[in-house]
Protein backbone atom coordinates (compact mmCIF):
# COMPACT_ATOMS: atom_id res chain seq x y z
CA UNK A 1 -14.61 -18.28 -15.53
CA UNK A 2 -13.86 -17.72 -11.87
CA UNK A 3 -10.00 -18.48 -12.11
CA UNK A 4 -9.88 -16.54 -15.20
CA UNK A 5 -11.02 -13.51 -12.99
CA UNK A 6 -8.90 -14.48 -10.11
CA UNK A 7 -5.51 -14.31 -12.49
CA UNK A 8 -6.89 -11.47 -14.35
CA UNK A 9 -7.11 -9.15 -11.10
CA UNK A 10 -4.12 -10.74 -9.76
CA UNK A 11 -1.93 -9.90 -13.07
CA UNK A 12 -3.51 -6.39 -13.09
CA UNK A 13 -2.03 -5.62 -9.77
CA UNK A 14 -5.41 -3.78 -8.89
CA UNK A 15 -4.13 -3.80 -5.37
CA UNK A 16 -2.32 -0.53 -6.61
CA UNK A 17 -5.18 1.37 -7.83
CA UNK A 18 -7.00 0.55 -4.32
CA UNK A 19 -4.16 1.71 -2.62
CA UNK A 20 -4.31 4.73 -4.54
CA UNK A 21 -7.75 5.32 -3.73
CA UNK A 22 -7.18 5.08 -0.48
CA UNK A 23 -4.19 6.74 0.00
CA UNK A 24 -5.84 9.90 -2.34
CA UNK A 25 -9.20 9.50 0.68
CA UNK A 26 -6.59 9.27 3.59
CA UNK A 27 -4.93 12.53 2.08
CA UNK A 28 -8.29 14.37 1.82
CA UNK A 29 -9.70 13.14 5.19
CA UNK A 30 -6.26 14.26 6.70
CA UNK A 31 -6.78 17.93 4.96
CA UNK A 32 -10.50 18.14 6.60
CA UNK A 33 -9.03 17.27 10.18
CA UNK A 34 -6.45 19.82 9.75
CA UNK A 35 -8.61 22.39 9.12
CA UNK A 36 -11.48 21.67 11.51
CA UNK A 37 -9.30 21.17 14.34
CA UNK A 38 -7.68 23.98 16.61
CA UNK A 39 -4.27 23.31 18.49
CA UNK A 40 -3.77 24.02 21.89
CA UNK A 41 -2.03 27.33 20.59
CA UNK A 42 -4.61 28.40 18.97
CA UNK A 43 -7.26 27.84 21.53
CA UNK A 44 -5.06 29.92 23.75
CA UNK A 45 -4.61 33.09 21.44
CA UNK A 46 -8.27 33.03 20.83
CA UNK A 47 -8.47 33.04 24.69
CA UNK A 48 -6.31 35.75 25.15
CA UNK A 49 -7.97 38.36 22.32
CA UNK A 50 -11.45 37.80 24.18
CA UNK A 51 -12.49 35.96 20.94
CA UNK A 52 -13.53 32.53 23.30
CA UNK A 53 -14.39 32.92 26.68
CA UNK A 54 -12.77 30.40 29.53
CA UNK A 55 -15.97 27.85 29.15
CA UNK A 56 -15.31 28.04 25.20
CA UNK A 57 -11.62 27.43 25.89
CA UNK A 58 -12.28 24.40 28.47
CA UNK A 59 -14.63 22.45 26.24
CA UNK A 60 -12.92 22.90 23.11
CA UNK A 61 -9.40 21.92 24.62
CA UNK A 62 -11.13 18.45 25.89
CA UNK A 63 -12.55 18.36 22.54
CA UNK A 64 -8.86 18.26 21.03
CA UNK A 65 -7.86 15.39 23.70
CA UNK A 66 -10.94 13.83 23.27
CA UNK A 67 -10.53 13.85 19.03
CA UNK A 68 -10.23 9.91 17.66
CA UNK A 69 -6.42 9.04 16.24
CA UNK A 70 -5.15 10.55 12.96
CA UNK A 71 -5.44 8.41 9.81
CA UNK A 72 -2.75 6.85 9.71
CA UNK A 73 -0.92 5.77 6.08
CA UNK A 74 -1.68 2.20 4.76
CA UNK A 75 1.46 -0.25 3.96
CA UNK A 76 1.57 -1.23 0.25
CA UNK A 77 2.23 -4.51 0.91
CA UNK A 78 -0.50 -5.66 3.65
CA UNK A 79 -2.50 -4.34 0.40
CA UNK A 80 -1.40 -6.79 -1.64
CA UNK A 81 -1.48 -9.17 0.52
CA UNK A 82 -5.30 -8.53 1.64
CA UNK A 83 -6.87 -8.16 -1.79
CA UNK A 84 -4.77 -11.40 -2.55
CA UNK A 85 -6.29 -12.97 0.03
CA UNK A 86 -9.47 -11.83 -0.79
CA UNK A 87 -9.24 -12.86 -4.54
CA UNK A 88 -8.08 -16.25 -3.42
CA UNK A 89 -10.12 -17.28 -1.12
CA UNK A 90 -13.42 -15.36 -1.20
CA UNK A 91 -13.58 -14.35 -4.79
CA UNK A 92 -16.93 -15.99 -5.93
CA UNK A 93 -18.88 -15.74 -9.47
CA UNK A 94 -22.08 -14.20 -7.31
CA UNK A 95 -19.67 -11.72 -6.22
CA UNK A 96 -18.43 -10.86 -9.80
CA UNK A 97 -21.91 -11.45 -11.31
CA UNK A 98 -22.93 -7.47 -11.01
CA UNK A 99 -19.97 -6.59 -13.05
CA UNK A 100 -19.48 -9.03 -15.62
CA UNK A 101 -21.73 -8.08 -19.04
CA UNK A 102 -20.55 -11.25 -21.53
CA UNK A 103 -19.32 -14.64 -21.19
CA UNK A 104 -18.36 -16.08 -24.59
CA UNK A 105 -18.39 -20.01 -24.57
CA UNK A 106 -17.71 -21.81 -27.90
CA UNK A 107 -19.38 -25.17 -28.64
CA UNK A 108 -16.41 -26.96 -27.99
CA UNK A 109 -16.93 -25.39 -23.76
CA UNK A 110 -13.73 -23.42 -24.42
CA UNK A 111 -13.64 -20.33 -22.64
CA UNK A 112 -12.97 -17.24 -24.86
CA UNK A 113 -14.41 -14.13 -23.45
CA UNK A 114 -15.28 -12.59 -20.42
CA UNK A 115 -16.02 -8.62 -20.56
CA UNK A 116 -17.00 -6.73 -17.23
CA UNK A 117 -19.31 -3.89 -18.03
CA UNK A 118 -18.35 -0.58 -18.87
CA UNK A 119 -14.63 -2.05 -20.08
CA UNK A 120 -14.01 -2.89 -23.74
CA UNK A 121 -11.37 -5.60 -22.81
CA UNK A 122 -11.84 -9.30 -22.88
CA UNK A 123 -9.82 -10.21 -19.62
CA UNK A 124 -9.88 -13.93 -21.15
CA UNK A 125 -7.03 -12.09 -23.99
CA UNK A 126 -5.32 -10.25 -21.23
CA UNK A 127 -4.78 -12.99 -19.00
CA UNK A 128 -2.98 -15.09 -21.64
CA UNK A 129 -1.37 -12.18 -22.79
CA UNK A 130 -0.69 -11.42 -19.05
CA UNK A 131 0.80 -15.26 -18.45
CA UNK A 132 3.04 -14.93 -21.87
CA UNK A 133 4.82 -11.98 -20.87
């Protein structure tokens, strides 16, 4: 059951829908920094309208030196190679356990369905399907 999983995550390249994910949460967290942060130019014009006074001005320009690096983009293939790793070597049936609904066993201890929960699709069919093509 457990190598079944392992080839049917591996064939389903699902490192590309997590890198999806978390290039789509590295976009969004990007988009809140950029608007809750003020450059140095703008710190300055607000100075010089009287919006901020000069206290304002000095704590919020430390603030901006002070901010933690930018998110920085992930590399496709450390990815793949991670969740790889993962899969290989850490992949365990208690892990999977939560997620997997039915395990169909015939009497003869051949393995001929496994279907995770909320998904329609025996992964036993892919896989072979997966291997063929």
């Amino acid at each position: 059951v457990l190598e079944v999983c392992k080839d049917f995550y591996q064939n389903q390249r699902i490192y590309t829908k997590i890198k999806g994910a978390i290039d789509k949460r590295i976009k969004r967290q990007r988009n809140i920094e950029k608007h809750h942060t003020l450059t140095q130019e703008q710190l300055i014009e607000k100075l010089a309208q009287g919006i901020i006074d000069a206290e304002t001005f000095r704590e919020q320009t430390q603030s901006l030196h002070q901010q933690p690096q930018r998110t920085t983009s992930i590399n496709g293939h450390q990815i793949q190679h991670t969740i790889q790793n993962i899969i290989q070597k850490r992949f365990t049936l208690n892990i999977l356990y939560p997620y997997i609904e039915t395990i169909h066993i015939t009497k003869d201890k051949n393995l001929i369905g496994i279907y995770f929960k909320n998904e329609p699709l025996n992964i036993v069919n892919q896989t072979m399907q997966s291997s063929i093509a």
